[in-house]
C-alpha atoms as a PDB file:
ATOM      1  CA  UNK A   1     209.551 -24.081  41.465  1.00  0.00           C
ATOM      2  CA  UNK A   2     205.965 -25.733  42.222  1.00  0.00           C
ATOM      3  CA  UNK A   3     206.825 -25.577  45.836  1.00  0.00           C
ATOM      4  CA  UNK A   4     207.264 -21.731  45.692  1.00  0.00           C
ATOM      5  CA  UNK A   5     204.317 -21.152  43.778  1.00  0.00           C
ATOM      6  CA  UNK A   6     202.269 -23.074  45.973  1.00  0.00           C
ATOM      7  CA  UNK A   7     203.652 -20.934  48.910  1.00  0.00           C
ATOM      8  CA  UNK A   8     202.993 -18.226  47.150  1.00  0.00           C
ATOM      9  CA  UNK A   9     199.503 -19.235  45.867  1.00  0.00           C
ATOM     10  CA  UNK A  10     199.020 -20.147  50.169  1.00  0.00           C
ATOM     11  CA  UNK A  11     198.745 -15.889  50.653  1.00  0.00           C
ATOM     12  CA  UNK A  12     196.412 -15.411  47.739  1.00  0.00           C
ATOM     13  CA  UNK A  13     193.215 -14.274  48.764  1.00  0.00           C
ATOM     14  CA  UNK A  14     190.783 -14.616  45.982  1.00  0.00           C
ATOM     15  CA  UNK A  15     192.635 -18.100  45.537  1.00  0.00           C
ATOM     16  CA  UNK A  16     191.516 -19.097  48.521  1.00  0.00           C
ATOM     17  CA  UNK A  17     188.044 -17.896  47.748  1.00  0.00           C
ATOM     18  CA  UNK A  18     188.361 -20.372  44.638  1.00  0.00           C
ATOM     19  CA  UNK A  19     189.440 -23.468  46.047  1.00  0.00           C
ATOM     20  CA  UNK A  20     187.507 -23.727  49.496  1.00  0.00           C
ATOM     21  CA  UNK A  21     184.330 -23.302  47.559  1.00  0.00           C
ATOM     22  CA  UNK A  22     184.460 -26.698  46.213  1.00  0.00           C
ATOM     23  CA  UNK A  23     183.248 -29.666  48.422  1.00  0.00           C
ATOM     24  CA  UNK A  24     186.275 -31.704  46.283  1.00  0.00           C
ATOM     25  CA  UNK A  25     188.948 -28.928  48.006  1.00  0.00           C
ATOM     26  CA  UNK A  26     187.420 -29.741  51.727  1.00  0.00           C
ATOM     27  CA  UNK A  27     187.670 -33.657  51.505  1.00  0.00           C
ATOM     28  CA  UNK A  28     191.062 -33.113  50.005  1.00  0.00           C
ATOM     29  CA  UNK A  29     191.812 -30.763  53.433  1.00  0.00           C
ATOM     30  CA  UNK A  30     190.128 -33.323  55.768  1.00  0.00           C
ATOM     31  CA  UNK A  31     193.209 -35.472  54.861  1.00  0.00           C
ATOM     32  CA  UNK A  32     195.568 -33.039  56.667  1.00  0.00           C
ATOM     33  CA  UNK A  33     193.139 -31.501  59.716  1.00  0.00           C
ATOM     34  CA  UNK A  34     190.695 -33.036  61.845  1.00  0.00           C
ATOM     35  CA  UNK A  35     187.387 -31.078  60.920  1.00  0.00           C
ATOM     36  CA  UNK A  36     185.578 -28.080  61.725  1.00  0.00           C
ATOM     37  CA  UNK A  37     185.120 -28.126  65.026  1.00  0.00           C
ATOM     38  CA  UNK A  38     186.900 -29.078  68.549  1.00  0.00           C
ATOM     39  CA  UNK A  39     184.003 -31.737  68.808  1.00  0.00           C
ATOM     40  CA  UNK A  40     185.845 -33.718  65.648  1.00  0.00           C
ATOM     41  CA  UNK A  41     189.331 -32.596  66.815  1.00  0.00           C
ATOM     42  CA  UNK A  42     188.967 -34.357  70.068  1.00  0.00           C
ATOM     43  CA  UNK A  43     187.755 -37.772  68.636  1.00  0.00           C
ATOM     44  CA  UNK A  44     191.518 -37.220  66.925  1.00  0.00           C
ATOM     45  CA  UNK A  45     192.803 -36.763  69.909  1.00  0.00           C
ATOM     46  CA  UNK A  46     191.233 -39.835  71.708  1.00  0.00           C
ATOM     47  CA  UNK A  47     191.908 -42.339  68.505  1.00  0.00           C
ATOM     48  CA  UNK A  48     195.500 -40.990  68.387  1.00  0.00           C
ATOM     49  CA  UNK A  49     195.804 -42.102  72.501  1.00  0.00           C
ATOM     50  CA  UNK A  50     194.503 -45.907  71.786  1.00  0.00           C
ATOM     51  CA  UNK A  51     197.521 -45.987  69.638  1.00  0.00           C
ATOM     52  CA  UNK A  52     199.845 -44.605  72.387  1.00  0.00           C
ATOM     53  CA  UNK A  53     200.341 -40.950  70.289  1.00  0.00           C
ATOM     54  CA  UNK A  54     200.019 -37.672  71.817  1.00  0.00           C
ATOM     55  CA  UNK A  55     198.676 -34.748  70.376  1.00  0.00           C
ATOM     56  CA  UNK A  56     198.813 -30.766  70.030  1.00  0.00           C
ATOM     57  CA  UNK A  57     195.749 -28.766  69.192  1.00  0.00           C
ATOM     58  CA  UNK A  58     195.939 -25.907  66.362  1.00  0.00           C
ATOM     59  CA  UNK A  59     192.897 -23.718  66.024  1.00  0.00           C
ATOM     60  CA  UNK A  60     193.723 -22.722  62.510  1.00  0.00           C
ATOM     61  CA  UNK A  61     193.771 -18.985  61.797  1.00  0.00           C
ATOM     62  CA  UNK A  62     196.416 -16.179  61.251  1.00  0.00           C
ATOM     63  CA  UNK A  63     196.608 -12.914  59.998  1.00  0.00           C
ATOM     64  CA  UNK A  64     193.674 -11.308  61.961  1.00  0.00           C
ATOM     65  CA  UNK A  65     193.722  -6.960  61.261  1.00  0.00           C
ATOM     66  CA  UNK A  66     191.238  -6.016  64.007  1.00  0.00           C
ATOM     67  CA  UNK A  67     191.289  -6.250  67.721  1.00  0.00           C
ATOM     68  CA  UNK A  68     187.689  -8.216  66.843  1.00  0.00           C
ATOM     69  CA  UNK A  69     188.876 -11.090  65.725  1.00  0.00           C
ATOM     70  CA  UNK A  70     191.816 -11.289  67.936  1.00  0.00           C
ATOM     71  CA  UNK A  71     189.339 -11.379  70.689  1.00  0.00           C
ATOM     72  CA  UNK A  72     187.262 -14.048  69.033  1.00  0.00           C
ATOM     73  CA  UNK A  73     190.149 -16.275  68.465  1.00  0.00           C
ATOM     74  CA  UNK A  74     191.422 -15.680  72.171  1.00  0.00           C
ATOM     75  CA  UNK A  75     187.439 -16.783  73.017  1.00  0.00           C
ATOM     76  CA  UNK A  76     187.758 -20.082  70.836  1.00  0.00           C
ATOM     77  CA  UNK A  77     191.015 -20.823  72.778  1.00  0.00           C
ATOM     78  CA  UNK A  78     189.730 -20.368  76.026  1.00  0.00           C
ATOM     79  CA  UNK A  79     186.524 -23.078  75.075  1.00  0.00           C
ATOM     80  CA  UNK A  80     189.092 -25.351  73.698  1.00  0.00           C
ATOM     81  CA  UNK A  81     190.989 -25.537  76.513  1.00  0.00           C
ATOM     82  CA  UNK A  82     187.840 -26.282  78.455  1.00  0.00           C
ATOM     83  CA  UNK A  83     186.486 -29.053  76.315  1.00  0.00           C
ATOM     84  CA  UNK A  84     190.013 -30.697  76.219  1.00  0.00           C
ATOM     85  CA  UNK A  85     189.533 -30.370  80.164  1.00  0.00           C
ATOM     86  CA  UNK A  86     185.849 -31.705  80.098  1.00  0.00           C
ATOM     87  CA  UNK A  87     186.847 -34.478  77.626  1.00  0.00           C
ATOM     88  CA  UNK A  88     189.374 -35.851  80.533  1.00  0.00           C
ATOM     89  CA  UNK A  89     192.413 -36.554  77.475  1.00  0.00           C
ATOM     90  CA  UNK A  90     195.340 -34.765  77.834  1.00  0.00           C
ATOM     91  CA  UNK A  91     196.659 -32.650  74.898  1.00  0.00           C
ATOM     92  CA  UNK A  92     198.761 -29.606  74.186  1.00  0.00           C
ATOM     93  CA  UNK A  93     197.913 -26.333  72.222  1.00  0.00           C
ATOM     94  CA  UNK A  94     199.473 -24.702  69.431  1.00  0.00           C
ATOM     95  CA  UNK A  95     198.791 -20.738  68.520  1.00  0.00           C
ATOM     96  CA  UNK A  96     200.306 -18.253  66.077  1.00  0.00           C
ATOM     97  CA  UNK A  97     200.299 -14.567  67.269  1.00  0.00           C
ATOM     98  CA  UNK A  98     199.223 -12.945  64.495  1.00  0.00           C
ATOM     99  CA  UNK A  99     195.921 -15.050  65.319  1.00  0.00           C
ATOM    100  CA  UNK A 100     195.437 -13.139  68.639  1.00  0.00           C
ATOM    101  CA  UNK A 101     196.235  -9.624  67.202  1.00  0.00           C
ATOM    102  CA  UNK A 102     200.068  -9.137  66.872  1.00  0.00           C
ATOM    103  CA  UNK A 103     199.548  -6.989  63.463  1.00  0.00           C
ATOM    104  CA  UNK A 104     196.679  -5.004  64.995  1.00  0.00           C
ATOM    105  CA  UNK A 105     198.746  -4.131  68.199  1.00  0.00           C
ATOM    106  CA  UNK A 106     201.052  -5.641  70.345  1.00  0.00           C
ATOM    107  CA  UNK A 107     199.963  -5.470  73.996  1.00  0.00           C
ATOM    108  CA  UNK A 108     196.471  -6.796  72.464  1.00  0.00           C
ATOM    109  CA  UNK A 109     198.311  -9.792  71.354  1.00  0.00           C
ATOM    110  CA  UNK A 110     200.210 -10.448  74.529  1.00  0.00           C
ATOM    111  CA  UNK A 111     196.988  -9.652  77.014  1.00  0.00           C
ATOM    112  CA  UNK A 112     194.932 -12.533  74.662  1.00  0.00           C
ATOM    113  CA  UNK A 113     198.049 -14.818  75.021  1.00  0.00           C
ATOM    114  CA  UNK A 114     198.831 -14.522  78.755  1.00  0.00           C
ATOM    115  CA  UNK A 115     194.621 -14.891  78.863  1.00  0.00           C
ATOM    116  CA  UNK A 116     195.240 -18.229  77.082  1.00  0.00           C
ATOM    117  CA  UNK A 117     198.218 -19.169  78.834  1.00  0.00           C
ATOM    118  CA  UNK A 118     196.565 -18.485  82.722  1.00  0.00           C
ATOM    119  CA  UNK A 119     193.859 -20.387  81.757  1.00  0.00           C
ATOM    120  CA  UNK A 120     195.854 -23.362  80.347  1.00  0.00           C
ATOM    121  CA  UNK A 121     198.744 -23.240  83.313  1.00  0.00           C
ATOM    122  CA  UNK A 122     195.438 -23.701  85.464  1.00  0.00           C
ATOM    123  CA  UNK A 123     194.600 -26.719  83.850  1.00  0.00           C
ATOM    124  CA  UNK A 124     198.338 -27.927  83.492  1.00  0.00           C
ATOM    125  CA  UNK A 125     198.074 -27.833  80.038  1.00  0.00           C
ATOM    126  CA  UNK A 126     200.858 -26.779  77.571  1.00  0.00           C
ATOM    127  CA  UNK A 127     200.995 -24.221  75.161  1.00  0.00           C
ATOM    128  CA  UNK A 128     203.684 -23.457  72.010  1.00  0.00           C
ATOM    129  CA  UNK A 129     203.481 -20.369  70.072  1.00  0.00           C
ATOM    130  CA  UNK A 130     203.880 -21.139  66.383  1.00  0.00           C
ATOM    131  CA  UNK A 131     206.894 -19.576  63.985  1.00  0.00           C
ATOM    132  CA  UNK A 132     205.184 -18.037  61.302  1.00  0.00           C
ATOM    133  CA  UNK A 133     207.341 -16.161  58.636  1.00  0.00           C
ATOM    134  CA  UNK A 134     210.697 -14.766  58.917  1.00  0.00           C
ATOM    135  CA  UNK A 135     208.822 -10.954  59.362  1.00  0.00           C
ATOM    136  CA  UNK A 136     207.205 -11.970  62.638  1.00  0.00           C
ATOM    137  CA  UNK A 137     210.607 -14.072  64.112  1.00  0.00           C
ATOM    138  CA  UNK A 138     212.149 -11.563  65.777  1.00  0.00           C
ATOM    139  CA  UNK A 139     208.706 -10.294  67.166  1.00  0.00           C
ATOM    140  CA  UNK A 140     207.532 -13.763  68.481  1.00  0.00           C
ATOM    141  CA  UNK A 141     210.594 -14.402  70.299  1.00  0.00           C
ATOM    142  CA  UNK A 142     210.685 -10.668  71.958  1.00  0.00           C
ATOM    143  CA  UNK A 143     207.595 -11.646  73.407  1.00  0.00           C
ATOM    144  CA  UNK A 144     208.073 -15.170  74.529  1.00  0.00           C
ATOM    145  CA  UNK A 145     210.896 -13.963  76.297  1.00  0.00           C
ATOM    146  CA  UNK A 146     208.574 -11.586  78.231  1.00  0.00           C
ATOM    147  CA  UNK A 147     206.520 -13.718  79.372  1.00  0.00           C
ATOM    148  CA  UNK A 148     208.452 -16.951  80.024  1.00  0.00           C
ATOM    149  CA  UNK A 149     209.455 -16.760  83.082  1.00  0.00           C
ATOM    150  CA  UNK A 150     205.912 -15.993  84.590  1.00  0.00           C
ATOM    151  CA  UNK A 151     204.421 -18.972  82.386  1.00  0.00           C
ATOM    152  CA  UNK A 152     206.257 -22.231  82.379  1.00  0.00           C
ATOM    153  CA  UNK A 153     203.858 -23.649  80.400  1.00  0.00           C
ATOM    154  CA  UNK A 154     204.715 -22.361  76.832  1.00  0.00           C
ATOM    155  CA  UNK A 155     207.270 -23.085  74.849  1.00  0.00           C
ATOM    156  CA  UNK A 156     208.287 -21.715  71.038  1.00  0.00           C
ATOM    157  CA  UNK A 157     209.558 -22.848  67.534  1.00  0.00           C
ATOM    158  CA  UNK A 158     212.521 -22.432  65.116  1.00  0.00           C
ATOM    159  CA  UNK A 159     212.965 -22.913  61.906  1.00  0.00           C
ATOM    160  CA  UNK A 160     216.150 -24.292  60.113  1.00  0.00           C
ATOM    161  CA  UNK A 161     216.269 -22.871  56.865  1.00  0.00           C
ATOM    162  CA  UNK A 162     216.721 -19.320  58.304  1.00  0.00           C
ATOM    163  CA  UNK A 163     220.204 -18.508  59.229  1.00  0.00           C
ATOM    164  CA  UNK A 164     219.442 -16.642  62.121  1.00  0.00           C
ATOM    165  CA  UNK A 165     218.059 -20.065  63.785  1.00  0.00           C
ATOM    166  CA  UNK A 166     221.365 -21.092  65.399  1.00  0.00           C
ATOM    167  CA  UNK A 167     221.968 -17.990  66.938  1.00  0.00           C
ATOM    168  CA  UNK A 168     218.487 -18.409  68.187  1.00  0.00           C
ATOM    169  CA  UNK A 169     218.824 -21.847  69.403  1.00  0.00           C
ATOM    170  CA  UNK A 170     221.387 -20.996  71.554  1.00  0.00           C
ATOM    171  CA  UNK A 171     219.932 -18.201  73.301  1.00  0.00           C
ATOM    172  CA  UNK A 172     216.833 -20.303  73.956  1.00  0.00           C
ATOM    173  CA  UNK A 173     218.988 -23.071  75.385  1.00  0.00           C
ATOM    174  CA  UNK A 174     220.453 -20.281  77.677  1.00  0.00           C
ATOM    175  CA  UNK A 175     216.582 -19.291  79.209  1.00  0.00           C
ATOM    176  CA  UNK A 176     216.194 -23.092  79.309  1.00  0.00           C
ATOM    177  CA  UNK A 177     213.098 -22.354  76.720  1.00  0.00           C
ATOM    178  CA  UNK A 178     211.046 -25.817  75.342  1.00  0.00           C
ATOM    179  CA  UNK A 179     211.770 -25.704  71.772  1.00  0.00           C
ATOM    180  CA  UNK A 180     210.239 -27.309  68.738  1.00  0.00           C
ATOM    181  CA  UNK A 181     212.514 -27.500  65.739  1.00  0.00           C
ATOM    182  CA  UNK A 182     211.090 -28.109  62.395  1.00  0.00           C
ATOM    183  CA  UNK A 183     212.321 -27.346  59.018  1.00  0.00           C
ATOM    184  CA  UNK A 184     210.089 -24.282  57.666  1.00  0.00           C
ATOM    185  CA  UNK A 185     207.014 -24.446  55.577  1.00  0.00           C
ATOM    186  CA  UNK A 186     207.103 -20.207  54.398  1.00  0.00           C
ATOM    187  CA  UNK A 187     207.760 -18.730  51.385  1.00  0.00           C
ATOM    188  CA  UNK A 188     211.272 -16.830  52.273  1.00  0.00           C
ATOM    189  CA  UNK A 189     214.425 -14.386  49.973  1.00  0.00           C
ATOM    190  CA  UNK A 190     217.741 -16.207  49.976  1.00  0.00           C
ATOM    191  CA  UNK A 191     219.312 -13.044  51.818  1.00  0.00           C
ATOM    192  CA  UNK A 192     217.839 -14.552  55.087  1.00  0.00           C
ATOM    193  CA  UNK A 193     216.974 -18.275  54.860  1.00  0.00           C
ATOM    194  CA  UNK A 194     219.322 -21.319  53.008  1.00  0.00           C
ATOM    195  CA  UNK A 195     217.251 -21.967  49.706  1.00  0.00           C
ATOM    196  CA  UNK A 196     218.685 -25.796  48.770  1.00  0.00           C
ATOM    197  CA  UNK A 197     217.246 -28.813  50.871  1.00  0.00           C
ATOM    198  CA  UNK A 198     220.576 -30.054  51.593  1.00  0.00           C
ATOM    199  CA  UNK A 199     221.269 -26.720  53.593  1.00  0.00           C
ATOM    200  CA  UNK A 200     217.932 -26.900  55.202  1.00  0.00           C
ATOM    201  CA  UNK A 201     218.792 -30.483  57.026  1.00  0.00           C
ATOM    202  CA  UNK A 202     222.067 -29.873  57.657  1.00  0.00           C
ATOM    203  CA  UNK A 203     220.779 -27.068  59.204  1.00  0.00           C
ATOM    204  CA  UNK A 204     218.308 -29.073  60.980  1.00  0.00           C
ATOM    205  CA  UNK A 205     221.027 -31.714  61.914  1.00  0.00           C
ATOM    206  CA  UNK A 206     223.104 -29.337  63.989  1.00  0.00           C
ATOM    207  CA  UNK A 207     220.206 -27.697  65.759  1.00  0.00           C
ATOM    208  CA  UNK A 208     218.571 -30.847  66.308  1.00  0.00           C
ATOM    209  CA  UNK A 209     221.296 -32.328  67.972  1.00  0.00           C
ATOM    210  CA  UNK A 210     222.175 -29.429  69.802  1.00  0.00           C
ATOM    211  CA  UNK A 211     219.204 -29.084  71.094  1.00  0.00           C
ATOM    212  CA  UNK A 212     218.950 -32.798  71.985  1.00  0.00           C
ATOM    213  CA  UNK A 213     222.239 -32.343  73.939  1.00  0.00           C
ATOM    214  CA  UNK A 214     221.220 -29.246  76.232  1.00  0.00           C
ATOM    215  CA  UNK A 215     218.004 -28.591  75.224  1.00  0.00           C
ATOM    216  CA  UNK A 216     214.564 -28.392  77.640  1.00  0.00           C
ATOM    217  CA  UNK A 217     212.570 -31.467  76.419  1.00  0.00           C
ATOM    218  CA  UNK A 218     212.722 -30.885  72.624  1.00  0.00           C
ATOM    219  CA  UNK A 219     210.787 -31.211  70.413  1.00  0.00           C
ATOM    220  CA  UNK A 220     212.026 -33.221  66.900  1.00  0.00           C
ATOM    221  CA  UNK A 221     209.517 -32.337  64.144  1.00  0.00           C
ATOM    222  CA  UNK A 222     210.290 -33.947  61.254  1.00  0.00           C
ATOM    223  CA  UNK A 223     208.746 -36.737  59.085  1.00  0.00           C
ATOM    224  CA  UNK A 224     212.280 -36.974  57.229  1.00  0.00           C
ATOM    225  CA  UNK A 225     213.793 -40.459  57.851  1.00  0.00           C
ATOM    226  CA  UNK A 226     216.964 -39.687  57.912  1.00  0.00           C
ATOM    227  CA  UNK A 227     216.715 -36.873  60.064  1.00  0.00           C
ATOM    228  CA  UNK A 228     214.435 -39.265  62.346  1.00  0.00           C
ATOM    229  CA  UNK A 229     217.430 -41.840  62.001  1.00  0.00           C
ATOM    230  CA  UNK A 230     219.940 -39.525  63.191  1.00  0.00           C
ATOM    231  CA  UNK A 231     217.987 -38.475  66.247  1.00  0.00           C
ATOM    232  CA  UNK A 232     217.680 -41.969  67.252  1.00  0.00           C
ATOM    233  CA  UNK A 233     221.441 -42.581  66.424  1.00  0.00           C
ATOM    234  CA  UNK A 234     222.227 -39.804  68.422  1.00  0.00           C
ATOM    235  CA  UNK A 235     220.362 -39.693  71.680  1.00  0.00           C
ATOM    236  CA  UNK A 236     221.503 -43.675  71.860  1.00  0.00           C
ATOM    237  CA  UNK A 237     224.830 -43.094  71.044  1.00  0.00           C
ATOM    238  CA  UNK A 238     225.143 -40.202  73.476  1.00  0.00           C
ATOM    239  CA  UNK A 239     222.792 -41.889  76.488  1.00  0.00           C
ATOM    240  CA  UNK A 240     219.916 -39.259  76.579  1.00  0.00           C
ATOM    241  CA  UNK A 241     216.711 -41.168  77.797  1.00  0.00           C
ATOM    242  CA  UNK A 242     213.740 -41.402  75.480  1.00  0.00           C
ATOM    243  CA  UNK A 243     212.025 -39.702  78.309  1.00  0.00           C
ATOM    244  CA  UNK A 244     214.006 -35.970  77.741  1.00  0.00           C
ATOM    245  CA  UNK A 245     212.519 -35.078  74.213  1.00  0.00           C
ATOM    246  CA  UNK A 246     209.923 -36.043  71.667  1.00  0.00           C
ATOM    247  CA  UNK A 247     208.760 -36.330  68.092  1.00  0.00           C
ATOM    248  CA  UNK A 248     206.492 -34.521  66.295  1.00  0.00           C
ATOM    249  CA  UNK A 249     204.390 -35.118  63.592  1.00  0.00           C
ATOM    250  CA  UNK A 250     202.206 -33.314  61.801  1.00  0.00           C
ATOM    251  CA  UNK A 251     198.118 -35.097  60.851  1.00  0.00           C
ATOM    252  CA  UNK A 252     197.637 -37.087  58.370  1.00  0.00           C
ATOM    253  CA  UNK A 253     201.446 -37.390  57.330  1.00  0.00           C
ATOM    254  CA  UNK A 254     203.287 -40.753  57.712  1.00  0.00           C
ATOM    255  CA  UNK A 255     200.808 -42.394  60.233  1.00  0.00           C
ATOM    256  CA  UNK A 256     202.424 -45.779  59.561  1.00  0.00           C
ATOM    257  CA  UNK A 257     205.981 -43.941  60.704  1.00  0.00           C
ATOM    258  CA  UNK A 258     204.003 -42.305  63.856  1.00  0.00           C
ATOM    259  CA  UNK A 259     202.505 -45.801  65.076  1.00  0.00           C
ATOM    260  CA  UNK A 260     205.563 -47.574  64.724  1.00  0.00           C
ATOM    261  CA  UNK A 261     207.434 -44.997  67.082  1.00  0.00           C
ATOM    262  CA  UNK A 262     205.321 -45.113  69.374  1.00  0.00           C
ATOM    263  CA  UNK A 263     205.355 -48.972  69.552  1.00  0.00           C
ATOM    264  CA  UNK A 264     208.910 -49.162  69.886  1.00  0.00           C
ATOM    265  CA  UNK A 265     208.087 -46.561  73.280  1.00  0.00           C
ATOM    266  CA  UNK A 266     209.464 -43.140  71.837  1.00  0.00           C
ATOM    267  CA  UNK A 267     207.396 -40.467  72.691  1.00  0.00           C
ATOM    268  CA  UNK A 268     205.259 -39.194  69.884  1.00  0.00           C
ATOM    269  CA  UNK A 269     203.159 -36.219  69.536  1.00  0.00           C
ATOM    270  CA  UNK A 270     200.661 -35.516  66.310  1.00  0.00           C
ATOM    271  CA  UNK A 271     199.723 -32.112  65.505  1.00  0.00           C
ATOM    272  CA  UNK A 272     196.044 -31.976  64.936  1.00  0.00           C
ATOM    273  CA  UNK A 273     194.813 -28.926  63.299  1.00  0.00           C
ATOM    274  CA  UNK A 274     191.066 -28.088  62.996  1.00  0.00           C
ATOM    275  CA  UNK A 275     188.651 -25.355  61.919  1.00  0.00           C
ATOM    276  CA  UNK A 276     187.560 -23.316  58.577  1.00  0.00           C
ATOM    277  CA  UNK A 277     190.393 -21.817  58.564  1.00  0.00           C
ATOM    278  CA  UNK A 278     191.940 -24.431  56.599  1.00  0.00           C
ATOM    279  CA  UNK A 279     192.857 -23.194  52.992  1.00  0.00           C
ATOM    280  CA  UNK A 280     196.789 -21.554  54.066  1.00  0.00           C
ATOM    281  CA  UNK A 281     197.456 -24.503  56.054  1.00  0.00           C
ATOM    282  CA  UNK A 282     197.003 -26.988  53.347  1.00  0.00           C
ATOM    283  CA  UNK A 283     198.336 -25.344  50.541  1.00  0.00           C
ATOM    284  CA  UNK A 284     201.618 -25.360  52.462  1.00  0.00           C
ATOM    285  CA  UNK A 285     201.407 -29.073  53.023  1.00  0.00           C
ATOM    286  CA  UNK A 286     200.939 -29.274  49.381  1.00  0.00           C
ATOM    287  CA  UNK A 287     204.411 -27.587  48.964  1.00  0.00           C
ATOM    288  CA  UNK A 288     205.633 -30.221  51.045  1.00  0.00           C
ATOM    289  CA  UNK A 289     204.323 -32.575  48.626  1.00  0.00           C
ATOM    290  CA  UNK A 290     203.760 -31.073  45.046  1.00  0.00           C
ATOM    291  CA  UNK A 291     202.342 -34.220  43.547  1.00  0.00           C
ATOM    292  CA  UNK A 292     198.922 -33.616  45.810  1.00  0.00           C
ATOM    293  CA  UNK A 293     198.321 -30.745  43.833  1.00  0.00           C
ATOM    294  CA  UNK A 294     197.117 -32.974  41.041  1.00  0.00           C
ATOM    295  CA  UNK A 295     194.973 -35.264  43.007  1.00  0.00           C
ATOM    296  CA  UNK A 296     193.281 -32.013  44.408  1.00  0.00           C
ATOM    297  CA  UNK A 297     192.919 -29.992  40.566  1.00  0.00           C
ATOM    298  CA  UNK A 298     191.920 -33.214  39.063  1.00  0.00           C
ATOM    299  CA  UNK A 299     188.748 -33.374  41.620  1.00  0.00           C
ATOM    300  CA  UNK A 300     188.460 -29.384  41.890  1.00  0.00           C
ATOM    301  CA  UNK A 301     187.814 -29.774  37.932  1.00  0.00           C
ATOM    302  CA  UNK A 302     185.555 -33.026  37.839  1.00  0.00           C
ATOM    303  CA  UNK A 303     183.017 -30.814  40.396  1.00  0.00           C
ATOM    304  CA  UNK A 304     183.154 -27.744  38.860  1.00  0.00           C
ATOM    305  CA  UNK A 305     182.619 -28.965  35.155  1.00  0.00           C
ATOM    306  CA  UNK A 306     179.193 -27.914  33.356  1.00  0.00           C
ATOM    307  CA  UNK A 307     175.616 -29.178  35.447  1.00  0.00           C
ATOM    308  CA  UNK A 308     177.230 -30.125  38.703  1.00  0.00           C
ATOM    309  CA  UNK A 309     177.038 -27.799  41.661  1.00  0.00           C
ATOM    310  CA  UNK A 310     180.351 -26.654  43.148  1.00  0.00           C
ATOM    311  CA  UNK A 311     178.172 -26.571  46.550  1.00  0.00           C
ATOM    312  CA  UNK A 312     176.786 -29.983  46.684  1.00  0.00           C
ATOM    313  CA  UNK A 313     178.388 -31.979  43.624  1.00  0.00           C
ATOM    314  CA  UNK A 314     175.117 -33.121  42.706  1.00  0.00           C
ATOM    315  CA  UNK A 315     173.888 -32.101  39.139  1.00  0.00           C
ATOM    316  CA  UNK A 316     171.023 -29.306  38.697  1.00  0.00           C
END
């Protein structure tokens, strides 16, 4: 129940007015993203290489309703994918479509991506489009098949706890598409997604190892050990080389887990997301893990009580 209502709370807008006014929320968030700005998400970057991890960079946003701000966010790509080139480190970059205009119109949305993605494949830099919620699947995968086989350098995600994921899977194994699997952090009716964890990673199990079987370079997202256990159990048992897939991993989440990977030599790779945009993001990784919610009310509460300044935390 607390997960729900945090997923629900995640699309509240005068929520999120509430809780990213308070300097208490924004320490709480830094936890989970890497800053404001690509400056901060690039020392992430470079202290996640020293310890042999990878990364992928998410400009949070999503949800953009005029062709404006679609063309701002495609603007904020572009520079990011120049400062990752100026910085000389390597990294990946995740997007969501809905950032770059899919609700405002469609062709707007692909012209910004295939913008971003020309720009990346010239600096041999990779790009995955985000899943967001079961009303943009069938959207986001209509339009990475469009454009996949002019850009080799994107790839796409599913989510296991919808049902229509194994179809999905399948087909993308076909177009030999680079998939990352992960579990699904949205808020979604039982008529269309399983509702009981135990559904969800048995869900996960068979596309995972699908996937790891005849799959393009997957990539395992998961901080669950057993499902990290069984991927390990079953690219050994069935001889695929480290080398043909990865994990992922999201910021901030099980960094002891994500260092010890990558010291035994699997490949690891940490999503690091960064900007203002921060509030939808972390409420979700809340869900994830309900008891946070009472670290983060508990300081919320101690800044906002009577003679101390929700903008500073100093008293008047």
């Amino acid at each position: 129940m607390t997960r729900r209502i945090l997923l629900f709370a995640a699309d509240l807008r005068w929520m999120r007015m509430l809780i990213t006014r308070y300097r208490a929320s924004r320490s709480f968030a830094w936890r989970f993203i890497a800053g404001e700005s690509s400056k901060t998400a690039l020392h992430a970057v470079h202290d996640l290489h020293e310890r042999g991890i990878t990364a992928t960079l998410d400009l949070l946003g999503e949800s953009v309703h005029d062709a404006e701000q679609a063309h701002a966010a495609t603007a904020q790509y572009l520079a990011l994918l120049d400062d990752i080139r100026r910085s000389g480190m390597r990294s990946h970059v995740s997007l969501k479509l809905t950032q770059l205009g899919m609700d405002v119109d469609e062709r707007l949305c692909q012209d910004n991506l295939e913008l971003i993605l020309t720009r990346a494949a010239a600096q041999d830099t990779f790009v995955r489009i985000d899943m967001e919620s079961s009303a943009y699947t069938q959207r986001t995968l209509d339009l990475f098949r469009s454009i996949q086989p002019r850009f080799e350098n994107c790839g796409v995600v599913i989510q296991s706890y919808l049902y229509r994921s194994e179809k999905d899977v399948e087909d993308l194994i076909c177009c030999g598409a680079r998939v990352r699997l992960c579990k699904g952090a949205y808020l979604e009716p039982p008529e269309i997604a399983y509702q009981r964890k135990g559904d969800v990673d048995a869900s996960y199990a068979r596309l995972m190892k699908r996937l790891l079987s005849d799959g393009n370079n997957p990539a395992i997202a998961t901080h669950d050990p057993r499902m990290i256990d069984l991927a390990l159990e079953f690219t050994q048992h069935n001889g695929i080389p480290d080398s043909a897939w990865e994990f992922q991993m999201l910021y901030g989440i099980r960094r002891d887990k994500q260092e010890r990977l990558a010291a035994a030599g699997y490949n690891v790779r940490c999503y690091i997301p960064f900007g203002n945009e921060w509030y939808a993001y972390v409420m979700r990784r809340m869900a994830e893990r309900p008891a946070n919610i009472m670290f983060l009310l508990r300081n919320v509460l101690r800044e906002a009580r009577p003679g101390v300044s929700s903008a500073s935390g100093k008293a008047r």
